[in-house]
PDB file of N, CA and C in Angstrom:
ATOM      1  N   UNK A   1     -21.967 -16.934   3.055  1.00  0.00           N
ATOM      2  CA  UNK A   1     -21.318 -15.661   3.321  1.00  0.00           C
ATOM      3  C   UNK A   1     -19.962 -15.861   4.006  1.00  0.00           C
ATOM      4  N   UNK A   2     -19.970 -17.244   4.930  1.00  0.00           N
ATOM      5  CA  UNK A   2     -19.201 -17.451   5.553  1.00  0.00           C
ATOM      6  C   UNK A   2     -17.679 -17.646   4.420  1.00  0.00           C
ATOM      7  N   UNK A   3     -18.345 -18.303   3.935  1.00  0.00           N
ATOM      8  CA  UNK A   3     -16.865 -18.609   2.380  1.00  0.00           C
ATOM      9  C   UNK A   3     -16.476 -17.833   2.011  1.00  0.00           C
ATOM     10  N   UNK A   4     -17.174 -16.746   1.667  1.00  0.00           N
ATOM     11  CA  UNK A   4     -16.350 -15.639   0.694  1.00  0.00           C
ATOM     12  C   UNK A   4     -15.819 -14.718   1.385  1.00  0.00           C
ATOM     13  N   UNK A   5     -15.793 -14.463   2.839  1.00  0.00           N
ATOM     14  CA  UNK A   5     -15.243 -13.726   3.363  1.00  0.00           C
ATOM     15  C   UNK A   5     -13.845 -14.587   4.001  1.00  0.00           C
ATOM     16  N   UNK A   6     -14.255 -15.718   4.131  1.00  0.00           N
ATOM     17  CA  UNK A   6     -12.504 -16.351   4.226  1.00  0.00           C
ATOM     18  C   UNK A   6     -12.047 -16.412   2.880  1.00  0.00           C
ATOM     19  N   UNK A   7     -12.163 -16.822   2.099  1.00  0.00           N
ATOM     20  CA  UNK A   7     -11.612 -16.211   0.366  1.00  0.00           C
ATOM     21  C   UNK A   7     -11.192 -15.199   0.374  1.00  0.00           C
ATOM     22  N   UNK A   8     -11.725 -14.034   0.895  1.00  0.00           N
ATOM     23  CA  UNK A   8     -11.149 -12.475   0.690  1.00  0.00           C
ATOM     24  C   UNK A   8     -10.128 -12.568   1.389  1.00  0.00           C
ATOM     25  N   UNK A   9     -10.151 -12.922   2.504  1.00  0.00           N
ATOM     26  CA  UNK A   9      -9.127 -13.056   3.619  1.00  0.00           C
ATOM     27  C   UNK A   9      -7.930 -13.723   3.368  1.00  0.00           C
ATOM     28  N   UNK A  10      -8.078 -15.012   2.553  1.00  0.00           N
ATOM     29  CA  UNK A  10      -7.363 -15.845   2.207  1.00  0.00           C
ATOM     30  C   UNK A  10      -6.360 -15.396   0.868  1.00  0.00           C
ATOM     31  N   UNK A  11      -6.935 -14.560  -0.160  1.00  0.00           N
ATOM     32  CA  UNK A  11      -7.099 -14.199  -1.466  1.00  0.00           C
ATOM     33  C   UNK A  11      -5.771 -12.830  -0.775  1.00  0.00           C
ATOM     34  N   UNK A  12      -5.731 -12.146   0.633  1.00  0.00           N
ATOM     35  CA  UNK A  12      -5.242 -11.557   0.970  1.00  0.00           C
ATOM     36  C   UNK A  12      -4.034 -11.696   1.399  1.00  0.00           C
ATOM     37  N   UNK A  13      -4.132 -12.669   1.838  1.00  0.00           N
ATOM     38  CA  UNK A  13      -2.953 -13.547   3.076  1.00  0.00           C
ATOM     39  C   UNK A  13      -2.085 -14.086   1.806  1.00  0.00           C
ATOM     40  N   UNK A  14      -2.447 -14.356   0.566  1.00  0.00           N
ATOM     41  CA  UNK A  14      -1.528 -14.832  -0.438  1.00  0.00           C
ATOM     42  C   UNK A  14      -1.094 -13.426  -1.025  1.00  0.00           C
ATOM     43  N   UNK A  15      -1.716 -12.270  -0.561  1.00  0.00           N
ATOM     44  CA  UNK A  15      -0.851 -11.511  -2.129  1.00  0.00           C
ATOM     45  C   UNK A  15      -0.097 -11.024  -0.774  1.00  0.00           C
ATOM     46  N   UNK A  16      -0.257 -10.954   0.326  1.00  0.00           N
ATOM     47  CA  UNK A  16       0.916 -10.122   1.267  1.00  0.00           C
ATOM     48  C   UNK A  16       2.177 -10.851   1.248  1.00  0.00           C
ATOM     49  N   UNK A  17       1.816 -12.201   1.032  1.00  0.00           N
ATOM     50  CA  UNK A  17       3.042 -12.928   0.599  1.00  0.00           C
ATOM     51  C   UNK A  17       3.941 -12.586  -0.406  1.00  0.00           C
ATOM     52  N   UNK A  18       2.916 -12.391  -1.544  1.00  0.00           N
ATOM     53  CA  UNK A  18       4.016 -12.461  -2.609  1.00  0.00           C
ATOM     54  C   UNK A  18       4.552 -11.015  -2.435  1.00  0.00           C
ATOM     55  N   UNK A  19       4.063  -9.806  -1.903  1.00  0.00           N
ATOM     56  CA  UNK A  19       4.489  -8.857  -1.474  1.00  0.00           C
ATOM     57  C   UNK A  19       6.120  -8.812  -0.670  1.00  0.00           C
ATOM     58  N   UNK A  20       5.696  -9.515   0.336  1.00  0.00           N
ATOM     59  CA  UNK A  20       6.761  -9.625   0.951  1.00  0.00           C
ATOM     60  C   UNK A  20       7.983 -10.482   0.237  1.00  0.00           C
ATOM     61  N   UNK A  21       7.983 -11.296  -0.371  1.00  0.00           N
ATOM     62  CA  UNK A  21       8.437 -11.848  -1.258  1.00  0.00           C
ATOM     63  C   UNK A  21       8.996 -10.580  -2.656  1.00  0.00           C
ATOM     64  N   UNK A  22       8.404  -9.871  -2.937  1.00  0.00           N
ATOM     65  CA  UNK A  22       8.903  -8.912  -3.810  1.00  0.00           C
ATOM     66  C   UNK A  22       9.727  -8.133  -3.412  1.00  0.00           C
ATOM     67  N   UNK A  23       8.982  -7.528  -1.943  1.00  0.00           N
ATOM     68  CA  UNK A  23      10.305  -6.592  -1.258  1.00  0.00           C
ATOM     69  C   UNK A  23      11.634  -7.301  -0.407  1.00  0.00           C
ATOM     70  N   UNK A  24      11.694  -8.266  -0.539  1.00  0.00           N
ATOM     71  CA  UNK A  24      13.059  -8.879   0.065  1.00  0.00           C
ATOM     72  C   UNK A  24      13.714  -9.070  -1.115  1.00  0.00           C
ATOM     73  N   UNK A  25      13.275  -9.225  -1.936  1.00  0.00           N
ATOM     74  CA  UNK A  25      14.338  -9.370  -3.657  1.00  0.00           C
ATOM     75  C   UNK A  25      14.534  -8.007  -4.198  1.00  0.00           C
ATOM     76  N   UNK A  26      14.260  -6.636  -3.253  1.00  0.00           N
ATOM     77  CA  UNK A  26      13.812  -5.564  -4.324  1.00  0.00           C
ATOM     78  C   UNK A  26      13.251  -5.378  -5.689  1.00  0.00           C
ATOM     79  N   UNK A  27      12.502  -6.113  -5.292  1.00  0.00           N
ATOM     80  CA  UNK A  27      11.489  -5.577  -6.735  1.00  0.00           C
ATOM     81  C   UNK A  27      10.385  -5.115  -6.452  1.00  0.00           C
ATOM     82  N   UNK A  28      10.370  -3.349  -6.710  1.00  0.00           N
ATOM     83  CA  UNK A  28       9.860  -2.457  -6.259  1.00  0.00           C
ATOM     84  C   UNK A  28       8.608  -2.277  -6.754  1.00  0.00           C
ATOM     85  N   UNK A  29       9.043  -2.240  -8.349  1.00  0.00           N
ATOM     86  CA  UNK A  29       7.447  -2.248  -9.174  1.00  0.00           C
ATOM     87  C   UNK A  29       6.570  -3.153  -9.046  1.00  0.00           C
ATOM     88  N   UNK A  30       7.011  -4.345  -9.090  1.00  0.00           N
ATOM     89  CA  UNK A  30       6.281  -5.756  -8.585  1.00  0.00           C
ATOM     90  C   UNK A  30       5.585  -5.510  -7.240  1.00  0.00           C
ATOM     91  N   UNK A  31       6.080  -4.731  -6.246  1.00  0.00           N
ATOM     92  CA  UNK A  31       5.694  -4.658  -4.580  1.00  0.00           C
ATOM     93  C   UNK A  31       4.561  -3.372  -4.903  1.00  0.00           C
ATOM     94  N   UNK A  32       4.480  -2.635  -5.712  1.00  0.00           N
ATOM     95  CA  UNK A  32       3.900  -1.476  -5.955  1.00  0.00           C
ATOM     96  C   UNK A  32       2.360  -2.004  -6.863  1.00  0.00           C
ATOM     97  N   UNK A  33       2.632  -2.756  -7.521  1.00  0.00           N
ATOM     98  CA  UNK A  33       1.458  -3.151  -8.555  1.00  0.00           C
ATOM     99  C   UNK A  33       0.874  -4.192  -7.055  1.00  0.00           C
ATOM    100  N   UNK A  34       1.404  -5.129  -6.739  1.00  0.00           N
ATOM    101  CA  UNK A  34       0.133  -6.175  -5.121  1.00  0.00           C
ATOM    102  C   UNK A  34       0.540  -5.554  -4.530  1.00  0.00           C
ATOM    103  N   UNK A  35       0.407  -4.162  -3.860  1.00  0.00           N
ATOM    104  CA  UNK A  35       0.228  -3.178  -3.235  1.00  0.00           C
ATOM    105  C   UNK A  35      -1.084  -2.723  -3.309  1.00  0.00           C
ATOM    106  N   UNK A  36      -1.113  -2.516  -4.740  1.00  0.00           N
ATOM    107  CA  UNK A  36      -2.797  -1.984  -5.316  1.00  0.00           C
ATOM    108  C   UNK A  36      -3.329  -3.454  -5.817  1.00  0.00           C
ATOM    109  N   UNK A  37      -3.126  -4.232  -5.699  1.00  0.00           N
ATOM    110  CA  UNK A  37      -4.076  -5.252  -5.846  1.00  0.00           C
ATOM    111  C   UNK A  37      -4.280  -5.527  -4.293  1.00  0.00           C
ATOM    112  N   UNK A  38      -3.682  -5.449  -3.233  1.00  0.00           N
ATOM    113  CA  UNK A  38      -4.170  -5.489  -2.125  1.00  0.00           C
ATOM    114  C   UNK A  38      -5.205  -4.491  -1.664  1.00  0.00           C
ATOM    115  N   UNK A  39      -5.171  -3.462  -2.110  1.00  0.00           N
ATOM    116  CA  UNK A  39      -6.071  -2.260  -1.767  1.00  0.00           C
ATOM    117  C   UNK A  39      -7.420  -2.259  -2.046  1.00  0.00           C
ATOM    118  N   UNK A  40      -7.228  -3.050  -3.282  1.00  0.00           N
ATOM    119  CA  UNK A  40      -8.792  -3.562  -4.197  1.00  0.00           C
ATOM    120  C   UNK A  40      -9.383  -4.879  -2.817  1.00  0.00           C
ATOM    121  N   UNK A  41      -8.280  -5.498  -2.783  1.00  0.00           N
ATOM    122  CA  UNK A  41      -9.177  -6.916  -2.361  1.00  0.00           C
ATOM    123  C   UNK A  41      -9.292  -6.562  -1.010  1.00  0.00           C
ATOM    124  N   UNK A  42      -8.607  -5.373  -0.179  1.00  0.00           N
ATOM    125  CA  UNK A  42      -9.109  -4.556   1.421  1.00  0.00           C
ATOM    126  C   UNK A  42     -10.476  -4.249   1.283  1.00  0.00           C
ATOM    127  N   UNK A  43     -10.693  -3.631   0.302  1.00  0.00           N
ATOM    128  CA  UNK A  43     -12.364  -3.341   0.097  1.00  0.00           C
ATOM    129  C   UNK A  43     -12.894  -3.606  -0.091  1.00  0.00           C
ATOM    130  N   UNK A  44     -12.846  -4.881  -0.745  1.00  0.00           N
ATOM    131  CA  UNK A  44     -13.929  -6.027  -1.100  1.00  0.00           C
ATOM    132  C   UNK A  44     -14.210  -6.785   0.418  1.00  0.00           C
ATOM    133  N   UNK A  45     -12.836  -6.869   1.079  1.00  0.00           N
ATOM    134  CA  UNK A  45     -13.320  -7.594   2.507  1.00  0.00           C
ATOM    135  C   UNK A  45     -13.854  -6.430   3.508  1.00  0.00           C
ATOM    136  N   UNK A  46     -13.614  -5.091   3.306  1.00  0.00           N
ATOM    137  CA  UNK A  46     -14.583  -4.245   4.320  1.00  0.00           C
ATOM    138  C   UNK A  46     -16.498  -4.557   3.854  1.00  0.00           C
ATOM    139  N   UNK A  47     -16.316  -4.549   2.842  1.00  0.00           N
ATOM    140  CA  UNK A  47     -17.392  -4.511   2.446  1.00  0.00           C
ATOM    141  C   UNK A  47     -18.432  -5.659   2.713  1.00  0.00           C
ATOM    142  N   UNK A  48     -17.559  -7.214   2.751  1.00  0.00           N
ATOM    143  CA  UNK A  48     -18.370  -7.943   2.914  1.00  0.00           C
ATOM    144  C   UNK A  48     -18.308  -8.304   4.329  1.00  0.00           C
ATOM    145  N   UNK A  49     -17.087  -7.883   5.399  1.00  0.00           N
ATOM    146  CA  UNK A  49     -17.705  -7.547   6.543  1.00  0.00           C
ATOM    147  C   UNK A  49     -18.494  -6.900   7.200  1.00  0.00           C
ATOM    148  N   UNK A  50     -18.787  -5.861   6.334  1.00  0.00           N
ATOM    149  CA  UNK A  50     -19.789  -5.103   6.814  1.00  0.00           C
ATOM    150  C   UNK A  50     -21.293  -5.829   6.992  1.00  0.00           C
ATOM    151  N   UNK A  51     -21.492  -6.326   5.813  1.00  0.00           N
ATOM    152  CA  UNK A  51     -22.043  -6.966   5.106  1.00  0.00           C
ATOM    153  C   UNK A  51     -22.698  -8.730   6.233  1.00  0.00           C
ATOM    154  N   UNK A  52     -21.676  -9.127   6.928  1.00  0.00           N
ATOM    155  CA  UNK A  52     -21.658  -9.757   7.974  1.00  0.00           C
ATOM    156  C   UNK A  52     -22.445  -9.750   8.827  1.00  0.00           C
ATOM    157  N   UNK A  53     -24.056  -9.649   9.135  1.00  0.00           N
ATOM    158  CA  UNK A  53     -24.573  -8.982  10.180  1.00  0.00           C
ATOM    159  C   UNK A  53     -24.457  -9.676  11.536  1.00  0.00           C
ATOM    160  N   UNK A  54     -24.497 -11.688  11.052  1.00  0.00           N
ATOM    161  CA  UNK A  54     -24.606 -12.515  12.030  1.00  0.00           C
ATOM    162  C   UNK A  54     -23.177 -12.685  12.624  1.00  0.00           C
ATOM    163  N   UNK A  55     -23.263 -13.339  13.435  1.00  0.00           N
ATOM    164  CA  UNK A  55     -22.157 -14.208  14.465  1.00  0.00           C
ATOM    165  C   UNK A  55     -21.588 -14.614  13.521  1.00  0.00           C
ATOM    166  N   UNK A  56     -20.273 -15.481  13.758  1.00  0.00           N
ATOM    167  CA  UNK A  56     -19.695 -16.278  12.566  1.00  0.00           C
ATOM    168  C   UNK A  56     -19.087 -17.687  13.380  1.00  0.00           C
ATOM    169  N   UNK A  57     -18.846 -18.954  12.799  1.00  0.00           N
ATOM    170  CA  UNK A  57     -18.768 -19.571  13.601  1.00  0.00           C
ATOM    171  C   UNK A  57     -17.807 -20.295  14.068  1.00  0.00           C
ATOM    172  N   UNK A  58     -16.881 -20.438  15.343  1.00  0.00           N
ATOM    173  CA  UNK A  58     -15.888 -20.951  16.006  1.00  0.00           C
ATOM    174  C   UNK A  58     -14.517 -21.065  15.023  1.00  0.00           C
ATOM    175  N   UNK A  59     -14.889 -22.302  14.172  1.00  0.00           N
ATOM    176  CA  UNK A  59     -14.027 -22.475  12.799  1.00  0.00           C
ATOM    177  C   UNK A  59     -13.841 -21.398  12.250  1.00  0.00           C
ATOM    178  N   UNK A  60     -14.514 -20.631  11.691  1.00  0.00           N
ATOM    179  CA  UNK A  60     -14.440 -19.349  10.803  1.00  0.00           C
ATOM    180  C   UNK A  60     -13.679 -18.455  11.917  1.00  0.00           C
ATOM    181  N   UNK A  61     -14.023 -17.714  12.628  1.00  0.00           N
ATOM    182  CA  UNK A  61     -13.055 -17.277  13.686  1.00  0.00           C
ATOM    183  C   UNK A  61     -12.127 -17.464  13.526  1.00  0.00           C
ATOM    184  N   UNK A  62     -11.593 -19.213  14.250  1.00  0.00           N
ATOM    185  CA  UNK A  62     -10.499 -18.852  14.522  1.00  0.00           C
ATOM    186  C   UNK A  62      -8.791 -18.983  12.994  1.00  0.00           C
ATOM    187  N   UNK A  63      -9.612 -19.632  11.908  1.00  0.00           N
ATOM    188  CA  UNK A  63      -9.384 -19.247  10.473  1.00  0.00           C
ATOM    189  C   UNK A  63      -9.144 -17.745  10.021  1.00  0.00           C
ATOM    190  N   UNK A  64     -10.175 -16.892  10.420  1.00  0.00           N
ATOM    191  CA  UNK A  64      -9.691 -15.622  10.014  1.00  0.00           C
ATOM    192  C   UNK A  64      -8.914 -15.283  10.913  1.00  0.00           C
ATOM    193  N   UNK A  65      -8.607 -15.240  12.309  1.00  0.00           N
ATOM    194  CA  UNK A  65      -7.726 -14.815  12.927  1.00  0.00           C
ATOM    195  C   UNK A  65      -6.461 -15.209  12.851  1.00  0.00           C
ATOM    196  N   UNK A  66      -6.261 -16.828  12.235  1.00  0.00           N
ATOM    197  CA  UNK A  66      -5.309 -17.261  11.806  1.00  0.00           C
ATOM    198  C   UNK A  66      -4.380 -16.410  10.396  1.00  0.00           C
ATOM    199  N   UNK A  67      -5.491 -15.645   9.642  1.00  0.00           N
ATOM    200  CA  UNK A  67      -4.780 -15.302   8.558  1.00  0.00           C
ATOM    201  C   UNK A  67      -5.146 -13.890   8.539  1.00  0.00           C
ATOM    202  N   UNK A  68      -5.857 -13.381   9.566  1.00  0.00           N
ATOM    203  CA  UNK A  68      -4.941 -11.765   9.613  1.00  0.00           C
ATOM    204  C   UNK A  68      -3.547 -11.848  10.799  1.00  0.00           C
ATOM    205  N   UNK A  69      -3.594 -13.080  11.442  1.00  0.00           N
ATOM    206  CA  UNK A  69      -2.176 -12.877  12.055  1.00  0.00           C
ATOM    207  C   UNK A  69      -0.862 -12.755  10.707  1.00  0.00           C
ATOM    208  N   UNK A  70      -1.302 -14.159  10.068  1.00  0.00           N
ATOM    209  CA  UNK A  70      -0.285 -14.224   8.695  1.00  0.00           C
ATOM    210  C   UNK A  70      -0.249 -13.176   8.136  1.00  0.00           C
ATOM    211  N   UNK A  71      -1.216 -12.167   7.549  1.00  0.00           N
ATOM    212  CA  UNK A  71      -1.127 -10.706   6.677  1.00  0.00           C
ATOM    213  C   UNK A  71      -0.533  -9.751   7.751  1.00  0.00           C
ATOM    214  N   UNK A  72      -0.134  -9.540   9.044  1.00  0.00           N
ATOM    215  CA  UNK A  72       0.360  -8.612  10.051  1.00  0.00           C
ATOM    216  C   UNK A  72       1.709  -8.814  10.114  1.00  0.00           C
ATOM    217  N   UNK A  73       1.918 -10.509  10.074  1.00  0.00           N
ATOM    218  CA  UNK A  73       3.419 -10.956   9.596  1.00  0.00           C
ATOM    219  C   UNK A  73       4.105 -10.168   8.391  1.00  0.00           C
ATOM    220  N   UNK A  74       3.604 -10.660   7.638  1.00  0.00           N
ATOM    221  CA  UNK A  74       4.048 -10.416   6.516  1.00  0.00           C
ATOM    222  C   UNK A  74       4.218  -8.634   5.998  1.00  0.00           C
ATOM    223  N   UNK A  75       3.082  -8.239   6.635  1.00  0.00           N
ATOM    224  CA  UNK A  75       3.562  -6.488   6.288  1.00  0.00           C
ATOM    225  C   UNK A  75       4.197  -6.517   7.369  1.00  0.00           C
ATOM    226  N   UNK A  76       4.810  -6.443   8.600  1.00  0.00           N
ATOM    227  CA  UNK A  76       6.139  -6.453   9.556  1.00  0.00           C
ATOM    228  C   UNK A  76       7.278  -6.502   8.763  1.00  0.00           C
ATOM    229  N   UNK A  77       7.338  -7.429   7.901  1.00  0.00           N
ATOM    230  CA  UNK A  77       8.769  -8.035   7.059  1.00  0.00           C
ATOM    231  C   UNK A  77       8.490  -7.237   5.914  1.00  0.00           C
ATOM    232  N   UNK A  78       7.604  -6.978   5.520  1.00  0.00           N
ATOM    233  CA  UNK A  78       7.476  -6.145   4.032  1.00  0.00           C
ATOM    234  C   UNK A  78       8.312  -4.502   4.388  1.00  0.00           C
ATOM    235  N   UNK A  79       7.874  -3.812   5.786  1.00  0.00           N
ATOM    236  CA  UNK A  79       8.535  -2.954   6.465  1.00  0.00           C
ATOM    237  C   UNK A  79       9.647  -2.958   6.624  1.00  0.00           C
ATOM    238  N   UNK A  80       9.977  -4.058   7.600  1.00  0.00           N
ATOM    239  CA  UNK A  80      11.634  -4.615   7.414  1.00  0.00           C
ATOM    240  C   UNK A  80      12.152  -4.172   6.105  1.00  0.00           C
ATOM    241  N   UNK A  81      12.062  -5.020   5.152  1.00  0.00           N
ATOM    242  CA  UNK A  81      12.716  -4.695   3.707  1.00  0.00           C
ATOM    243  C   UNK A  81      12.645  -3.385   3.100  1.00  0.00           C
ATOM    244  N   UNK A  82      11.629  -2.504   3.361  1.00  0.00           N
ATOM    245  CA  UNK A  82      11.369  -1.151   2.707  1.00  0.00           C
ATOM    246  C   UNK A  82      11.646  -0.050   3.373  1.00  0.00           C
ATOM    247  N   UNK A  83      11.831  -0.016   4.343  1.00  0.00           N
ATOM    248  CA  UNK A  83      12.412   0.788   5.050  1.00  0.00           C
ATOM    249  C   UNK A  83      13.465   1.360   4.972  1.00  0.00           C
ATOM    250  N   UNK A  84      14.509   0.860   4.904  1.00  0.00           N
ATOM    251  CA  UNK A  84      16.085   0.660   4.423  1.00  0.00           C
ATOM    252  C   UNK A  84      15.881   1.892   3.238  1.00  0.00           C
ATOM    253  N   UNK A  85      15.284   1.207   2.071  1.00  0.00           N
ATOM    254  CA  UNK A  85      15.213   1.327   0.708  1.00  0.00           C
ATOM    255  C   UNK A  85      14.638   2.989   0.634  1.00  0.00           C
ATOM    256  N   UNK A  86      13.083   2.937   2.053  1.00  0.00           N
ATOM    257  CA  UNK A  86      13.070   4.122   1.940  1.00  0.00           C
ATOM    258  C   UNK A  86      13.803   5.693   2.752  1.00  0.00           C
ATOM    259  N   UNK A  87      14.430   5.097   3.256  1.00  0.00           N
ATOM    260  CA  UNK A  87      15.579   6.163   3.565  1.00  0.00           C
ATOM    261  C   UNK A  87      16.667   6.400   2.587  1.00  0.00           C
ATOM    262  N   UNK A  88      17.064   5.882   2.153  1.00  0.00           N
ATOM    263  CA  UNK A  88      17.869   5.938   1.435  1.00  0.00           C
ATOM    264  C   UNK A  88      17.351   6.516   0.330  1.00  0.00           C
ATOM    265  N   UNK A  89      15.958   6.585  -0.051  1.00  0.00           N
ATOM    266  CA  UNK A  89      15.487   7.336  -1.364  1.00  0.00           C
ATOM    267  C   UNK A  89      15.112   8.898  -0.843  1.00  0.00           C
ATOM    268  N   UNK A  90      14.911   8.738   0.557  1.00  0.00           N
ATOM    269  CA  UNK A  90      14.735  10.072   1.083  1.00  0.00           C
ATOM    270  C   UNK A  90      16.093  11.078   1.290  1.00  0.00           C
ATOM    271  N   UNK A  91      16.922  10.547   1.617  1.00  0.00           N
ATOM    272  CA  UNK A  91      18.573  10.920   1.382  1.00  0.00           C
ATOM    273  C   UNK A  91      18.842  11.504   0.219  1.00  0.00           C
ATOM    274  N   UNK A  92      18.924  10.619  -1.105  1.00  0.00           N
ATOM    275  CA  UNK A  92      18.634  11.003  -2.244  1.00  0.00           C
ATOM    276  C   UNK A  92      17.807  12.146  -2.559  1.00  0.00           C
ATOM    277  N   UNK A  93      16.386  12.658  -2.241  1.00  0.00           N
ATOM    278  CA  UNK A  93      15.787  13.211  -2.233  1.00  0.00           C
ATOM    279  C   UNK A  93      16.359  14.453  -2.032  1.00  0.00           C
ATOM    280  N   UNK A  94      16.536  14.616  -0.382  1.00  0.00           N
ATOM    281  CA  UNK A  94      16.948  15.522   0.305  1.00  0.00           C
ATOM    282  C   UNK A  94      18.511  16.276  -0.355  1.00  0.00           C
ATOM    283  N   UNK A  95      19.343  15.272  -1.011  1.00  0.00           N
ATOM    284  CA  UNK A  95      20.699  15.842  -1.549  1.00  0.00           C
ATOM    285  C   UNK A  95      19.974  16.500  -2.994  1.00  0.00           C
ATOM    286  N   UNK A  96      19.462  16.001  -3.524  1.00  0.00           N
ATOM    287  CA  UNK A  96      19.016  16.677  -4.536  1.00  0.00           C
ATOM    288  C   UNK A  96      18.440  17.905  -4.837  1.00  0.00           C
ATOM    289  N   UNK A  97      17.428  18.265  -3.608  1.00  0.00           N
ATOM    290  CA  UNK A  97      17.004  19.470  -3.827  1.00  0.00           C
ATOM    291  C   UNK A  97      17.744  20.343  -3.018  1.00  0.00           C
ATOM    292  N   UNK A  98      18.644  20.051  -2.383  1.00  0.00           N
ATOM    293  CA  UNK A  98      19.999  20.720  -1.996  1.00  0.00           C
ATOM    294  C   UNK A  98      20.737  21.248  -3.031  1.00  0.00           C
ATOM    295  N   UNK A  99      21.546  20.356  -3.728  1.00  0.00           N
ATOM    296  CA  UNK A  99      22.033  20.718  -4.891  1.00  0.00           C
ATOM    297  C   UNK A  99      21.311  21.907  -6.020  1.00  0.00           C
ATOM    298  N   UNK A 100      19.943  21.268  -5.903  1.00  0.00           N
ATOM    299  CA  UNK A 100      19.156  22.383  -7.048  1.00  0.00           C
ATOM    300  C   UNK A 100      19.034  23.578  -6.691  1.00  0.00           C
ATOM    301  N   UNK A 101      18.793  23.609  -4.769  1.00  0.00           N
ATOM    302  CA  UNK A 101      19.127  25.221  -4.418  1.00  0.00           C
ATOM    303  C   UNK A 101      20.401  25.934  -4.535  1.00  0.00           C
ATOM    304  N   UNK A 102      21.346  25.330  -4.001  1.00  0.00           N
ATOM    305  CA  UNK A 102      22.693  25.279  -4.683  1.00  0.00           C
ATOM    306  C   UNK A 102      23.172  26.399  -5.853  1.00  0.00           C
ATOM    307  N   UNK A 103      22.357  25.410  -6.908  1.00  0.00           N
ATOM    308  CA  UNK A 103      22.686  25.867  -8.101  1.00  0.00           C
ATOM    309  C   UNK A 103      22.051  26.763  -8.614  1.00  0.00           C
ATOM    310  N   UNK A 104      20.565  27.315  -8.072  1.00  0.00           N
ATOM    311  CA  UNK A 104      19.882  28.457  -8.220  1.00  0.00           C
ATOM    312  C   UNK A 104      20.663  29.643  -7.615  1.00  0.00           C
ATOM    313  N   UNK A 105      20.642  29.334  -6.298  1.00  0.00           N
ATOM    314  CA  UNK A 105      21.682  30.624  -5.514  1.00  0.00           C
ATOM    315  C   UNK A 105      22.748  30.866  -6.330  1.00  0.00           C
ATOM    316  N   UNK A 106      23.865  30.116  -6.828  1.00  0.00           N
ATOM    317  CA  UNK A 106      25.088  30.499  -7.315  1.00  0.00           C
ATOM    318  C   UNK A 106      24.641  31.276  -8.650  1.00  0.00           C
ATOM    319  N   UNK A 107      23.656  30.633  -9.334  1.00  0.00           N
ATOM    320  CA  UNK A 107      23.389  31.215 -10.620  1.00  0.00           C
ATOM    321  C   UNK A 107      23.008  32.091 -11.043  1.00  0.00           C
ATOM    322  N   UNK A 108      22.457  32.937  -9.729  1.00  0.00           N
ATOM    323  CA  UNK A 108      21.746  34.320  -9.945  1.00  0.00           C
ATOM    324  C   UNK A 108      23.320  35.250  -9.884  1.00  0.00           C
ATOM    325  N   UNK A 109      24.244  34.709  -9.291  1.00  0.00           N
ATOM    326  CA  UNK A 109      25.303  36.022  -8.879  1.00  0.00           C
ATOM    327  C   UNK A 109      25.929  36.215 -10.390  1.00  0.00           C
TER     328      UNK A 109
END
């Protein structure tokens, strides 16, 4: 039990990578698709923690703590990079449906 829950963990700690790795190059769709492959493999590890009833041992510990520090990293910097990106789409946003009121108001006169 002990294995497959560092696998999940591990299986995790690699896609936040390539995540973060997607959003520093902007590539959005790429960050959006292991986004949802992260979401799948979150629930596979709730599940088999749950699943966990015993202790776990020293090694295993301090292994998983090692690589949810790495997955906390890595969405920090995934933030870093998207952040930016998402203001700026919210800007966009916001001018737009400006404009569309805009152009409703003027269009009725």
């Amino acid at each position: 039990m002990e294995v497959a829950m560092l696998q999940n963990y591990e299986s995790l700690a690699t896609l936040m990578g390539l995540m973060n790795e997607a959003a520093s190059h902007g590539q959005w769709n790429r960050l959006v698709d292991l986004e949802q492959q992260c979401r799948k493999r979150m629930d596979i590890i709730r599940q088999v923690d749950q699943q966990q009833s015993g202790s776990i041992s020293e090694d295993v510990r301090k292994r998983k703590a090692a690589l949810i520090r790495k997955i906390l990293a890595d969405d920090a910097a995934i933030r870093r990079h998207t952040e930016p990106w998402l203001e700026q789409l919210q800007g966009f946003l916001v001018r737009t449906r400006r404009d569309q009121q805009l152009k409703r108001a003027y269009a009725s006169t």
